[in-house]
C-alpha atoms as a PDB file:
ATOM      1  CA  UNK A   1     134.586 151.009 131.803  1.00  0.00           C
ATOM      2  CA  UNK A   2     137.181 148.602 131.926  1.00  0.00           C
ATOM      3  CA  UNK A   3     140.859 149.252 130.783  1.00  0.00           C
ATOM      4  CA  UNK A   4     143.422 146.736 129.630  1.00  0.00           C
ATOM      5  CA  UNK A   5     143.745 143.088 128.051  1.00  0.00           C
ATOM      6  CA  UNK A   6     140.321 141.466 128.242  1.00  0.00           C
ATOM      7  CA  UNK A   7     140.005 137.775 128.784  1.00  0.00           C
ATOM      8  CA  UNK A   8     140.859 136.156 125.604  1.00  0.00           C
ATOM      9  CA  UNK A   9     143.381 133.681 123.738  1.00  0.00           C
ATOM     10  CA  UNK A  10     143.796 136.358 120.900  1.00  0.00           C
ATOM     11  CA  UNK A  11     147.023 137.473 120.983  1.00  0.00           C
ATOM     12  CA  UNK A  12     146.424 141.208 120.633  1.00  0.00           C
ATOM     13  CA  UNK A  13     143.415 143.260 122.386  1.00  0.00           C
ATOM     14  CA  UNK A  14     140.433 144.838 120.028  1.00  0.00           C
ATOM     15  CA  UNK A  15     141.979 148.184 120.256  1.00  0.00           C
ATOM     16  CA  UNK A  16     145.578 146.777 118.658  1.00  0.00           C
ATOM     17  CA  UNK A  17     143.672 145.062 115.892  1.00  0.00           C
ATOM     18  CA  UNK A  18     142.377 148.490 115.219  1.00  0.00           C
ATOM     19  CA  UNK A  19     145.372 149.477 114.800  1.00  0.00           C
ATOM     20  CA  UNK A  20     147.218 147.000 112.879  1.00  0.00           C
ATOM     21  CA  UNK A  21     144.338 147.599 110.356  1.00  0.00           C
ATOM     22  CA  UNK A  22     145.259 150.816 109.731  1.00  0.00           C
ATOM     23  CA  UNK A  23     148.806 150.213 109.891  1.00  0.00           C
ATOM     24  CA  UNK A  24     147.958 147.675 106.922  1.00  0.00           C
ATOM     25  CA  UNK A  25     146.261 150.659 105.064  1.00  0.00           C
ATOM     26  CA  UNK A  26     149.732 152.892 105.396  1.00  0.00           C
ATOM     27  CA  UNK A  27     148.688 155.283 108.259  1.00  0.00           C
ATOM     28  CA  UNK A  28     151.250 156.760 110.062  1.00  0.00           C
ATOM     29  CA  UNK A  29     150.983 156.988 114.162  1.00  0.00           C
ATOM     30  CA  UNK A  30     149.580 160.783 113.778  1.00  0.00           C
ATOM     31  CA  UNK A  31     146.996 159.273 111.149  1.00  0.00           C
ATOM     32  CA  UNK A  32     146.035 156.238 112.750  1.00  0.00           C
ATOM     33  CA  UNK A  33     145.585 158.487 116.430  1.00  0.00           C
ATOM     34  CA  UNK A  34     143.325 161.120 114.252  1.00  0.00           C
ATOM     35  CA  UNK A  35     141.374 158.370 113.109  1.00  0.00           C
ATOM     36  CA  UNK A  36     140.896 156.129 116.564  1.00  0.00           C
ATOM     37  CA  UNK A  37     140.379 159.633 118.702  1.00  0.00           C
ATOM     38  CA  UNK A  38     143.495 158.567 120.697  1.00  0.00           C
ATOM     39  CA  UNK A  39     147.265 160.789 121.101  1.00  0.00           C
ATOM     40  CA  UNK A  40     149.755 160.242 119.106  1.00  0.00           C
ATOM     41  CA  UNK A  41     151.156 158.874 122.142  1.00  0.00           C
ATOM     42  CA  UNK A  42     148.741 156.188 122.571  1.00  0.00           C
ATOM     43  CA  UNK A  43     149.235 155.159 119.313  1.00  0.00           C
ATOM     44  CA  UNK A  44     152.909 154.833 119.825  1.00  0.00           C
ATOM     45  CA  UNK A  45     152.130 152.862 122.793  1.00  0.00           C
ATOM     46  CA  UNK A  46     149.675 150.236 120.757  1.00  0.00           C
ATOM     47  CA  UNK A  47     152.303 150.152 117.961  1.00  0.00           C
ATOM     48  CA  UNK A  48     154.964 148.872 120.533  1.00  0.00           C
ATOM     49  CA  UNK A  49     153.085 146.394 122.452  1.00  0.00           C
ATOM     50  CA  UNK A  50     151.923 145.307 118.424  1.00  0.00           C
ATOM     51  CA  UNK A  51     155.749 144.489 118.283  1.00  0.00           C
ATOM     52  CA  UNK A  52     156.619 142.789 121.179  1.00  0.00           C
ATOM     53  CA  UNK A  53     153.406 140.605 121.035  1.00  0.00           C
ATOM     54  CA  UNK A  54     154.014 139.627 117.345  1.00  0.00           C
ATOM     55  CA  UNK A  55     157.774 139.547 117.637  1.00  0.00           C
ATOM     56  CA  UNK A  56     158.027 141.894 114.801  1.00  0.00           C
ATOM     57  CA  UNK A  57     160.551 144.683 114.537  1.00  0.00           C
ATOM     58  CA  UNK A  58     158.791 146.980 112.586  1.00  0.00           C
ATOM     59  CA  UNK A  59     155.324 148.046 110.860  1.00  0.00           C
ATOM     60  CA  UNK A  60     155.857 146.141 107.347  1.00  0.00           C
ATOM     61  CA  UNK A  61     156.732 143.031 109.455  1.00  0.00           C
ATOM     62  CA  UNK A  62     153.388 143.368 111.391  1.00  0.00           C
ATOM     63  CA  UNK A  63     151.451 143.710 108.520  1.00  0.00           C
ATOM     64  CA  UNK A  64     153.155 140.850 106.694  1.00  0.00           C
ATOM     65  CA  UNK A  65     152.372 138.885 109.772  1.00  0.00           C
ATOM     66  CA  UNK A  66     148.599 139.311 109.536  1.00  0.00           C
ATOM     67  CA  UNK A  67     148.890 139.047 105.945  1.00  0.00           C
ATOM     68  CA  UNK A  68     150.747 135.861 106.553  1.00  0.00           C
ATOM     69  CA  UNK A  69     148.207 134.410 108.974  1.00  0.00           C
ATOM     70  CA  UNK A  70     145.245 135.507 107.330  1.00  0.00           C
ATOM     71  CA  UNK A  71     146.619 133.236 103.909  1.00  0.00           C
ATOM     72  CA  UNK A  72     147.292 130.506 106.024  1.00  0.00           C
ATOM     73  CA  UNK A  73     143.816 130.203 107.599  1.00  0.00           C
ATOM     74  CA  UNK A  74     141.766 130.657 104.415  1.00  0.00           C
ATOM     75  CA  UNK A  75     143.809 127.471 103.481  1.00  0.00           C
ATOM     76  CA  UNK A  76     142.471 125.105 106.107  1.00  0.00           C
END
């Protein structure tokens, strides 16, 4: 099993997604660990590489930012 950023453009990894989406739904880092069968650690982890890859200081900013992107390609 292979760990880490697989070989793609996107600009987060599957697992981050993951978590974004559940960020999006209101989970909090215990929440979205419960649900992903990760620590609460881990989840920390995700949520600050989330940041620093989106540029976003905090969780409402990274969901507006998928919110925001999501708009703007159902528009072209």
């Amino acid at each position: 099993m292979s760990r880490g950023r697989p070989p793609t453009k996107d600009i987060l990894t599957p697992r981050e997604w993951e978590v974004l989406a559940l960020v999006r739904e209101g989970s909090t880092n215990i929440q979205i660990a419960e649900r992903l069968g990760i620590s609460e650690h881990a989840a920390k982890f995700h949520m600050a590489m989330i940041f620093k890859r989106l540029k976003v200081h905090n969780r409402r900013e990274a969901a507006l930012w998928v919110a925001d992107r999501f708009v703007a390609s159902n528009h072209h």
